[in-house]
PDB file of N, CA and C in Angstrom:
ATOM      1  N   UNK A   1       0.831  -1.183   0.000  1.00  0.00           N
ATOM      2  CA  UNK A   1       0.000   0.000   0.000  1.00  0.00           C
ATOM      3  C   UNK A   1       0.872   1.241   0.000  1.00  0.00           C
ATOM      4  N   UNK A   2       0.437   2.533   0.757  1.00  0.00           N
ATOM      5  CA  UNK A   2       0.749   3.706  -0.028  1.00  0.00           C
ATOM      6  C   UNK A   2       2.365   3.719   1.204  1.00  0.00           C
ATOM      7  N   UNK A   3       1.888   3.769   2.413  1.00  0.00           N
ATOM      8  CA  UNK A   3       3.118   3.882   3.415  1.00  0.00           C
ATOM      9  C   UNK A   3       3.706   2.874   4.180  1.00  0.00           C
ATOM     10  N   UNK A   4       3.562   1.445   3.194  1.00  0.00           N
ATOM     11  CA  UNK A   4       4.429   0.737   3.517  1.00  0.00           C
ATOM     12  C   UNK A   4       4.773  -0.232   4.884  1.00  0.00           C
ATOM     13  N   UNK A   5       3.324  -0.001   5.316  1.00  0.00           N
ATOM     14  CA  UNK A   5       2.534  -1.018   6.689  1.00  0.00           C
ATOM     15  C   UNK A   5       2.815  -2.480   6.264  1.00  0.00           C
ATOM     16  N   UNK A   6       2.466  -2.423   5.004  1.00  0.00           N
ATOM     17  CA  UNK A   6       2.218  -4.373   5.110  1.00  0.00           C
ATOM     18  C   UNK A   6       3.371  -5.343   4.923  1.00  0.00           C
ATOM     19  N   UNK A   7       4.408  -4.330   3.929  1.00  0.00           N
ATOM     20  CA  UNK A   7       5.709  -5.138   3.821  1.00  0.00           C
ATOM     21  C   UNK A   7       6.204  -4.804   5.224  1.00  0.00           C
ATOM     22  N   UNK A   8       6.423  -3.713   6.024  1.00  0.00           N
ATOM     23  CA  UNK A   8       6.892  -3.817   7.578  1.00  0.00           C
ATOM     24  C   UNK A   8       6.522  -4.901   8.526  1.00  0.00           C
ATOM     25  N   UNK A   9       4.870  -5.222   8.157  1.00  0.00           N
ATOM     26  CA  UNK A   9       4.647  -5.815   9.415  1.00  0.00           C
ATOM     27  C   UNK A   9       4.747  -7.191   8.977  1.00  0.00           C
ATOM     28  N   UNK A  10       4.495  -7.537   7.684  1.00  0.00           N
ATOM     29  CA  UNK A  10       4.883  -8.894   7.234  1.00  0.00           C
ATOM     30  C   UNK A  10       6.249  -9.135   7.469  1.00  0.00           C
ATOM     31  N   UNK A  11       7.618  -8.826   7.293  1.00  0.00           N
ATOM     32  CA  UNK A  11       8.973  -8.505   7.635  1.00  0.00           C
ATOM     33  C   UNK A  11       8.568  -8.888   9.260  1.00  0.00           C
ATOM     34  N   UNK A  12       8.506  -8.461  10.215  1.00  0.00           N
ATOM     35  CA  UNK A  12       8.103  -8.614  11.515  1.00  0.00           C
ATOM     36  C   UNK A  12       7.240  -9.684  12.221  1.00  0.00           C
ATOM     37  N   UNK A  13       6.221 -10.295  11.184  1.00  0.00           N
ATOM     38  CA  UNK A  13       5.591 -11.196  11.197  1.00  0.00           C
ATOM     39  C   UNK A  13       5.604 -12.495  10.348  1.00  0.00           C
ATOM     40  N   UNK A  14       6.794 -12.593   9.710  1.00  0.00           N
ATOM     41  CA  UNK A  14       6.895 -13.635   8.618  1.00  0.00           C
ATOM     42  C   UNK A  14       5.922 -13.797   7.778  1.00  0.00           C
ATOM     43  N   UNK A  15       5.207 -13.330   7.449  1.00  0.00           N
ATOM     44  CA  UNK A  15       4.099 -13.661   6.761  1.00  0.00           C
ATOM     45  C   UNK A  15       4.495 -12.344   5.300  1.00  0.00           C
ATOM     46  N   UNK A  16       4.168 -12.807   4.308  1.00  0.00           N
ATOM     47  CA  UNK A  16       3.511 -12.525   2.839  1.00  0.00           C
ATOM     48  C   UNK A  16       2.946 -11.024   2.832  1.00  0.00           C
ATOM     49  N   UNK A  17       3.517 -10.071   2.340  1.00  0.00           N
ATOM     50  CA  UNK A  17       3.097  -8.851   2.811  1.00  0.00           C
ATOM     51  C   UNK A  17       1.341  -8.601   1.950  1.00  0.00           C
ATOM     52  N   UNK A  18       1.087  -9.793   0.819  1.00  0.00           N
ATOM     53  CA  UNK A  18       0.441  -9.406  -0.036  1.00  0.00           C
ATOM     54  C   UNK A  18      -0.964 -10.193   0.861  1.00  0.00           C
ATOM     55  N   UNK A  19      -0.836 -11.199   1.868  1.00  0.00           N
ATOM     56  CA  UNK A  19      -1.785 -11.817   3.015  1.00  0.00           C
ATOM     57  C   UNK A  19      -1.951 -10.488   3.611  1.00  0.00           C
ATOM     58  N   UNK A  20      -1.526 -10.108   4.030  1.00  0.00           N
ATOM     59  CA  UNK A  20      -1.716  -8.413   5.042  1.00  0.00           C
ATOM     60  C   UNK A  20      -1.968  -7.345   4.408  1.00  0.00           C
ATOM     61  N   UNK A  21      -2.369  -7.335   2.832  1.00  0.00           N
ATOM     62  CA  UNK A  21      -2.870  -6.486   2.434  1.00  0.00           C
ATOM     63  C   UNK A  21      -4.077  -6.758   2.125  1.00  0.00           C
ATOM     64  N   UNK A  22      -3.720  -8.135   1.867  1.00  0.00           N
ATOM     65  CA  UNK A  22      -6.072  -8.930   1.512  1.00  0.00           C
ATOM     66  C   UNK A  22      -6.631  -8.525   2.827  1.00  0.00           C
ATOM     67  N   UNK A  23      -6.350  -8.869   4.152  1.00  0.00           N
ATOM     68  CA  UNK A  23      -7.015  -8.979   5.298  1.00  0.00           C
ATOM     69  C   UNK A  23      -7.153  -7.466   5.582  1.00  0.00           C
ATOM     70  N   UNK A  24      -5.862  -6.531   5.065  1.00  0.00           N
ATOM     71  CA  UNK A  24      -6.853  -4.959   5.464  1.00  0.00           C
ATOM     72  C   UNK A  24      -7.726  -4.669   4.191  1.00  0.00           C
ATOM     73  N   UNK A  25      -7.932  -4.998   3.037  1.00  0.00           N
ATOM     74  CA  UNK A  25      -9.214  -4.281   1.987  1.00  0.00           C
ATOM     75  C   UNK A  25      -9.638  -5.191   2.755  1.00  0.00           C
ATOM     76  N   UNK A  26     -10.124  -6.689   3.376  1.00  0.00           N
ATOM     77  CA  UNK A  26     -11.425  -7.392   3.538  1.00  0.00           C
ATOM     78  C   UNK A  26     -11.523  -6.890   5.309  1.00  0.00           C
ATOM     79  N   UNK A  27     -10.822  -6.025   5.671  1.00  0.00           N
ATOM     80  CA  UNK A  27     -11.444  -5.272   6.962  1.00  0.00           C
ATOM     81  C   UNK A  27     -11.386  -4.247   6.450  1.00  0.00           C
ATOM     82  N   UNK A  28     -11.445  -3.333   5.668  1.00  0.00           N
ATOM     83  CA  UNK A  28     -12.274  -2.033   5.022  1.00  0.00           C
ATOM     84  C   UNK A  28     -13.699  -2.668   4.658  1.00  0.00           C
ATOM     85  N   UNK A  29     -13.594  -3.449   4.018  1.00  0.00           N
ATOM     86  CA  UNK A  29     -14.851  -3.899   3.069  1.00  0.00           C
ATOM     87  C   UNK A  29     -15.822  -4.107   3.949  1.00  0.00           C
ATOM     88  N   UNK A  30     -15.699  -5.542   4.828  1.00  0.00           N
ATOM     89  CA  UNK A  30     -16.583  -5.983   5.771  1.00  0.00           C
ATOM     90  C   UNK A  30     -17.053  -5.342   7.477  1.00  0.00           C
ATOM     91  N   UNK A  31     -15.648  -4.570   7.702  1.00  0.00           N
ATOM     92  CA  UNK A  31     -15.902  -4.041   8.770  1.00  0.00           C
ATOM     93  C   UNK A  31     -15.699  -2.809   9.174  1.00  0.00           C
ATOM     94  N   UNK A  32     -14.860  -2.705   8.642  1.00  0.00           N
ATOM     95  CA  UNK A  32     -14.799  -0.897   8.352  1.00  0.00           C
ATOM     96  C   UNK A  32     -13.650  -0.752   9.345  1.00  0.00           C
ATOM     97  N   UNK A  33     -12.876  -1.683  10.120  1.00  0.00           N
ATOM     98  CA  UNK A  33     -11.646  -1.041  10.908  1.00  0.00           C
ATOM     99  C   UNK A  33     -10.215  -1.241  10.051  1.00  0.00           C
ATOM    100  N   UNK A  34     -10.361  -1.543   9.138  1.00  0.00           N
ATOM    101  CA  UNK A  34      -8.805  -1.643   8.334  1.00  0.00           C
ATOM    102  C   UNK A  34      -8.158  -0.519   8.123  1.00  0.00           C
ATOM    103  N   UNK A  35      -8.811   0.783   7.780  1.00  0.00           N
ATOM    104  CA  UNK A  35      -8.165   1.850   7.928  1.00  0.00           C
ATOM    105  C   UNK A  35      -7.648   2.306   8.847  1.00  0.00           C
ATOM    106  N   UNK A  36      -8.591   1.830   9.877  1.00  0.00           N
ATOM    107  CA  UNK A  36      -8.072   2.475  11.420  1.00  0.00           C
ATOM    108  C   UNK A  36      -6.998   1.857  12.038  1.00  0.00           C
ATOM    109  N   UNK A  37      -7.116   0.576  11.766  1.00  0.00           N
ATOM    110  CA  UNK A  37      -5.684  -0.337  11.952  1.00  0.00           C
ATOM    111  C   UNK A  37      -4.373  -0.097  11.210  1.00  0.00           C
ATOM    112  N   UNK A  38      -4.572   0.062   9.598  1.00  0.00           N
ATOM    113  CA  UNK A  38      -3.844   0.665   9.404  1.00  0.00           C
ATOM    114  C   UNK A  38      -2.946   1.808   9.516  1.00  0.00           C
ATOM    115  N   UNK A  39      -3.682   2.688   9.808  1.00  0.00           N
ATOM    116  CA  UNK A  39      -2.604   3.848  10.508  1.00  0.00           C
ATOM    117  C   UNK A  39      -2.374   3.531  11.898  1.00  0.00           C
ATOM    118  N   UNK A  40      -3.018   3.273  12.615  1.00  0.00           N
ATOM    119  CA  UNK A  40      -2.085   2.910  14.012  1.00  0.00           C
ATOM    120  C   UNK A  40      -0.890   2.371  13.385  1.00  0.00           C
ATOM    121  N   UNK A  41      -0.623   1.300  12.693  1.00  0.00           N
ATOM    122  CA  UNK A  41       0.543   0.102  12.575  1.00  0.00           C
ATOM    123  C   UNK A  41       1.043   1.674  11.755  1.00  0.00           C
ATOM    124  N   UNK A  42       0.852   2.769  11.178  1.00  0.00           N
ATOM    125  CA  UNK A  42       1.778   3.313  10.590  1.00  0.00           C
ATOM    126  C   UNK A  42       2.679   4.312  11.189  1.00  0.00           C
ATOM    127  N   UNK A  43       1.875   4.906  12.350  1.00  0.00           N
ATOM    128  CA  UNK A  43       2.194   5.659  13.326  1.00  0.00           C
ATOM    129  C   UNK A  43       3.468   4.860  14.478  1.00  0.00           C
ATOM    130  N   UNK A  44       2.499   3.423  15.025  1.00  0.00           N
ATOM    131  CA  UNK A  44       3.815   1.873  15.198  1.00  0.00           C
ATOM    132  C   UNK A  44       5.348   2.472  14.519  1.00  0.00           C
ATOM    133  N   UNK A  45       5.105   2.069  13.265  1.00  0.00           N
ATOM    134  CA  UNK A  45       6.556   2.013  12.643  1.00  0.00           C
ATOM    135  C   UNK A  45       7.308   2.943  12.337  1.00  0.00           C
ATOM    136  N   UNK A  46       6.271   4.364  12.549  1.00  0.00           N
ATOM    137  CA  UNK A  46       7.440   5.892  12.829  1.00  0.00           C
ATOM    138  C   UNK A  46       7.955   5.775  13.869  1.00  0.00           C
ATOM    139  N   UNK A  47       6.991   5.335  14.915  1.00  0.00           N
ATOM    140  CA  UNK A  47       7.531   5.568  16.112  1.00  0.00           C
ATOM    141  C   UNK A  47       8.892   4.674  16.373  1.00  0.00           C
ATOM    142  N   UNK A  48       8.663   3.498  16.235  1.00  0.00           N
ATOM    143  CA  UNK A  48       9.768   2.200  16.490  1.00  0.00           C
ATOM    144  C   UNK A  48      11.043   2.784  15.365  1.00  0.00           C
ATOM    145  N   UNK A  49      10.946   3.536  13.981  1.00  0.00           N
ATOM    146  CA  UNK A  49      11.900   3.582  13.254  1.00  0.00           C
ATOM    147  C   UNK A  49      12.984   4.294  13.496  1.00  0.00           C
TER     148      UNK A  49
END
């Protein structure tokens, strides 16, 4: 995505950065907190950087 949340947290989480980008559009889509998660984890990785 645009700032670079999903390859960070996949890197951190072993996991597939492109799995952590399905699960935030299908928590935009279905629930509406993927955005909001998303910037926390982006705010996370200023802070930690």
């Amino acid at each position: 995505m645009i700032l670079g949340v999903s390859d960070w947290l996949g890197s951190k989480m072993g996991i597939d950065a492109t799995v952590i980008r399905i699960a935030f559009v299908i928590g935009v889509l279905f629930f509406g907190v993927g955005l909001g998660i998303y910037l926390i984890l982006w705010l996370v990785k200023i802070i930690t950087s």
